[in-house]
C-alpha atoms as a PDB file:
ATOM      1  CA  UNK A   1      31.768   0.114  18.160  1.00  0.00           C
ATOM      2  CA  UNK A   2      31.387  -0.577  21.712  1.00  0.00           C
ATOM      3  CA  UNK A   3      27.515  -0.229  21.370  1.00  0.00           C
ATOM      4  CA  UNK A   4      27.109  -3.027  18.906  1.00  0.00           C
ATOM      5  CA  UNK A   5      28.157  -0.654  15.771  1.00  0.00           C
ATOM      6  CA  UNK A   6      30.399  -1.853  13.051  1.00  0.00           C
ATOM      7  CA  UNK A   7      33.367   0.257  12.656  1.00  0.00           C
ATOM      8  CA  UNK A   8      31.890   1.066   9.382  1.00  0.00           C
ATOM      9  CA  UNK A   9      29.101   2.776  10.459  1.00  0.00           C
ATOM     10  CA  UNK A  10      30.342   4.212  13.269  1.00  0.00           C
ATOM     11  CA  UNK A  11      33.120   5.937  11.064  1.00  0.00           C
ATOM     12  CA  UNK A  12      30.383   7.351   8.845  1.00  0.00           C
ATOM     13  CA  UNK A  13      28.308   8.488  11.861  1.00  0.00           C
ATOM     14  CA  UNK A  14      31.158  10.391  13.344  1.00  0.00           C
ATOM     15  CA  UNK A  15      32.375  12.394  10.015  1.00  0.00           C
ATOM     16  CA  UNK A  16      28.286  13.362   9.586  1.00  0.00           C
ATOM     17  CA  UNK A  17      27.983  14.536  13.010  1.00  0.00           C
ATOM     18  CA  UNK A  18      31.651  16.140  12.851  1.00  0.00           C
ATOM     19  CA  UNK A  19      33.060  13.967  15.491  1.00  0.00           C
ATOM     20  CA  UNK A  20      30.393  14.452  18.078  1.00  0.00           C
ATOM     21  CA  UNK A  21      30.176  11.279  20.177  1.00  0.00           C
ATOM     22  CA  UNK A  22      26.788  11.686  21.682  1.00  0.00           C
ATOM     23  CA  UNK A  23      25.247  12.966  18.231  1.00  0.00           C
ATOM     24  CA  UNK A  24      26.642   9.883  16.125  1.00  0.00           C
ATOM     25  CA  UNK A  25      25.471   7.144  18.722  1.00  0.00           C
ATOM     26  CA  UNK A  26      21.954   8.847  18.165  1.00  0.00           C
ATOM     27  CA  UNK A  27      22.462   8.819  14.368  1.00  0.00           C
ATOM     28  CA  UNK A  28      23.227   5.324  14.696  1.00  0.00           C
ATOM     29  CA  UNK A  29      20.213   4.459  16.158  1.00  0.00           C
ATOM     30  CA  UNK A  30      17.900   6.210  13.987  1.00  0.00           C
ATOM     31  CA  UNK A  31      19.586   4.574  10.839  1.00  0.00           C
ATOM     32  CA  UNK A  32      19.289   1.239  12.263  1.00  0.00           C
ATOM     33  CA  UNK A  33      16.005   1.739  13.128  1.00  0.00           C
ATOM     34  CA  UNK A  34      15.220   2.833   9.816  1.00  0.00           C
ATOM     35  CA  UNK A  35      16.741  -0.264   8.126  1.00  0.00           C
ATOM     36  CA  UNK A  36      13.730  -2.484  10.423  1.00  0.00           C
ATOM     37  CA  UNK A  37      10.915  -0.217   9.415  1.00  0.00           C
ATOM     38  CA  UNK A  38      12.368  -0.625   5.359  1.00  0.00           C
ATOM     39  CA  UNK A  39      12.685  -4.360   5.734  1.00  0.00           C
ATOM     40  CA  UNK A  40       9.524  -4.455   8.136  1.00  0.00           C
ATOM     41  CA  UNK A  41       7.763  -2.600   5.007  1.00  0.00           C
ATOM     42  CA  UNK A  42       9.126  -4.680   2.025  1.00  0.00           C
ATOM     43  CA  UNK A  43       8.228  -7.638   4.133  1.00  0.00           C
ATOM     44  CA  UNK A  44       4.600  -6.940   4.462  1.00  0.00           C
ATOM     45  CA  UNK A  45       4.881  -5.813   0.776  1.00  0.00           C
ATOM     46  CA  UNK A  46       6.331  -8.965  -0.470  1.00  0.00           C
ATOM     47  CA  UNK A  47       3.412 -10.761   1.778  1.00  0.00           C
ATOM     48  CA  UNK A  48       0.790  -8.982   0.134  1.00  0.00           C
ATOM     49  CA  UNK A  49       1.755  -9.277  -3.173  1.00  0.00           C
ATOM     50  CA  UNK A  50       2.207 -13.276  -2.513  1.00  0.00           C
ATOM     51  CA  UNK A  51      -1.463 -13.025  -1.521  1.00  0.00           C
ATOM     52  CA  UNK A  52      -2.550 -11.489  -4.289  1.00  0.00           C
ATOM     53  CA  UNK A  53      -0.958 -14.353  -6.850  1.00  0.00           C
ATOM     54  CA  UNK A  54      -2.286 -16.970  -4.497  1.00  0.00           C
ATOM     55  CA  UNK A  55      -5.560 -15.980  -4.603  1.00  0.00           C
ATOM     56  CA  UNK A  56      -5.717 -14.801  -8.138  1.00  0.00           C
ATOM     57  CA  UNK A  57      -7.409 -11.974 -10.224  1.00  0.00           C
ATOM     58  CA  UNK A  58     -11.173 -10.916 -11.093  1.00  0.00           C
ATOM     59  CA  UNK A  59     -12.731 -12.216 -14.594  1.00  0.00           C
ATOM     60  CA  UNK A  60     -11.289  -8.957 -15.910  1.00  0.00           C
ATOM     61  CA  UNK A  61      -7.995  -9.627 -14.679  1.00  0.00           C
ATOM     62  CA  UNK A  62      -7.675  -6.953 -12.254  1.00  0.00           C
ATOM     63  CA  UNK A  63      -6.112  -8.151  -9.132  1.00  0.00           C
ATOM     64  CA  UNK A  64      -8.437  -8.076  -6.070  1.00  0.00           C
ATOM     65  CA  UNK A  65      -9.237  -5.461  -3.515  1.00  0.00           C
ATOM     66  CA  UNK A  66      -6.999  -6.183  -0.660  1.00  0.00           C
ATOM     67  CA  UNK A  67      -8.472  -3.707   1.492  1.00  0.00           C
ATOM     68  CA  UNK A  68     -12.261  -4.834   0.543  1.00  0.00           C
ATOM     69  CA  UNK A  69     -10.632  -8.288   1.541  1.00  0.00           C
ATOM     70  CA  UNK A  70      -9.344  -7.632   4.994  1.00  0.00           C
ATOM     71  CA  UNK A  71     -12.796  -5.817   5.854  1.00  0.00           C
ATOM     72  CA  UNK A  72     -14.948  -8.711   4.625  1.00  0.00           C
ATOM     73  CA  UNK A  73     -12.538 -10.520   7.018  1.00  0.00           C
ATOM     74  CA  UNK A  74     -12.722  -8.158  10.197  1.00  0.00           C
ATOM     75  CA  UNK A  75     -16.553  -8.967   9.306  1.00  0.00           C
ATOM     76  CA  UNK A  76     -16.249 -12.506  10.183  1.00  0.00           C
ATOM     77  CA  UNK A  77     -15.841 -14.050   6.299  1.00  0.00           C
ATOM     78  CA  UNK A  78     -13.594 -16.982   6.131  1.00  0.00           C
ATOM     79  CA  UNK A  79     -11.190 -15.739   3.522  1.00  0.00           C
ATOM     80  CA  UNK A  80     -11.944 -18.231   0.351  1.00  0.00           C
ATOM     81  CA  UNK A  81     -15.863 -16.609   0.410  1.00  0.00           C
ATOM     82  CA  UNK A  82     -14.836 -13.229   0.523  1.00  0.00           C
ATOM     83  CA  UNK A  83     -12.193 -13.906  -2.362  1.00  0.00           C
ATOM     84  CA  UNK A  84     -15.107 -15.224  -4.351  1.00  0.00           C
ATOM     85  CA  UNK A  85     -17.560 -12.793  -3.548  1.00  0.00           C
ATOM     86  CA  UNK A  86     -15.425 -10.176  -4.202  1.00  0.00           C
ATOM     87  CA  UNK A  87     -14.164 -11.483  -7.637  1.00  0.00           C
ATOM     88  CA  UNK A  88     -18.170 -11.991  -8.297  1.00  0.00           C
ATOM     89  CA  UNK A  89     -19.208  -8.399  -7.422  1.00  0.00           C
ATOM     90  CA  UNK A  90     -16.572  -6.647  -9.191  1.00  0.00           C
ATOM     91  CA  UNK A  91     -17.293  -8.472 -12.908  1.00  0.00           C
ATOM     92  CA  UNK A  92     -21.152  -7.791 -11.852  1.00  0.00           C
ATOM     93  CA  UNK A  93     -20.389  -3.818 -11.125  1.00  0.00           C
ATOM     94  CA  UNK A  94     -18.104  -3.674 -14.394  1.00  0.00           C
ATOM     95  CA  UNK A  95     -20.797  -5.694 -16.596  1.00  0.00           C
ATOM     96  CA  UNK A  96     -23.441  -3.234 -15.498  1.00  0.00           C
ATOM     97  CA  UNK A  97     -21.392   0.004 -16.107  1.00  0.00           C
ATOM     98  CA  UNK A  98     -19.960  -1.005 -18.996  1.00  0.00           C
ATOM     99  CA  UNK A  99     -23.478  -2.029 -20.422  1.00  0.00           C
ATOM    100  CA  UNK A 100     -24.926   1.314 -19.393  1.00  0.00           C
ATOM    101  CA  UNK A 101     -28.107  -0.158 -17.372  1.00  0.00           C
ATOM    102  CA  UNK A 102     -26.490   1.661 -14.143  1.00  0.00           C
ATOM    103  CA  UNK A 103     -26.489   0.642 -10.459  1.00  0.00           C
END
């Protein structure tokens, strides 16, 4: 507790690492170090996915390439373009493979 641990966890750290001091400090650490990377993670999820409903989905209601997005980006496209080019070249690629008349 004297490192910032509640009594809780430092209870639990020291029955899983059978009373070793040194060993349950450490354990300590790594769990609450993996609590940031799982919020860090749902965080960035939740982001994306609030993206994805703010920009919308493709005429076939597939939602849009996030990845294709962020490169068209790193390219130098403002964001609203690349949203609208992608949406644009994905119903073209699935009208023309879906019609059979190929690439």
């Amino acid at each position: 507790m004297g490192m910032g641990f509640s009594s809780k966890l430092a209870t639990r750290a020291l029955r899983f690492c059978n009373s070793d001091v040194g060993q349950a400090a450490d354990w300590c650490v790594q769990q609450r170090a993996a609590r940031v990377a799982r919020r860090d993670r749902d965080a960035a999820s939740a982001a994306k996915r609030r993206l994805q409903l703010k920009l919308g989905r493709t005429l076939e209601g597939k939602w849009l390439d996030m990845e294709a997005l962020g490169q068209l980006e790193q390219l130098g496209f403002e964001q609203p373009l690349a949203c609208e080019a992608l949406k644009c070249v994905l119903s073209a690629l699935l009208t023309r493979v879906t019609s059979g008349t190929g690439f």
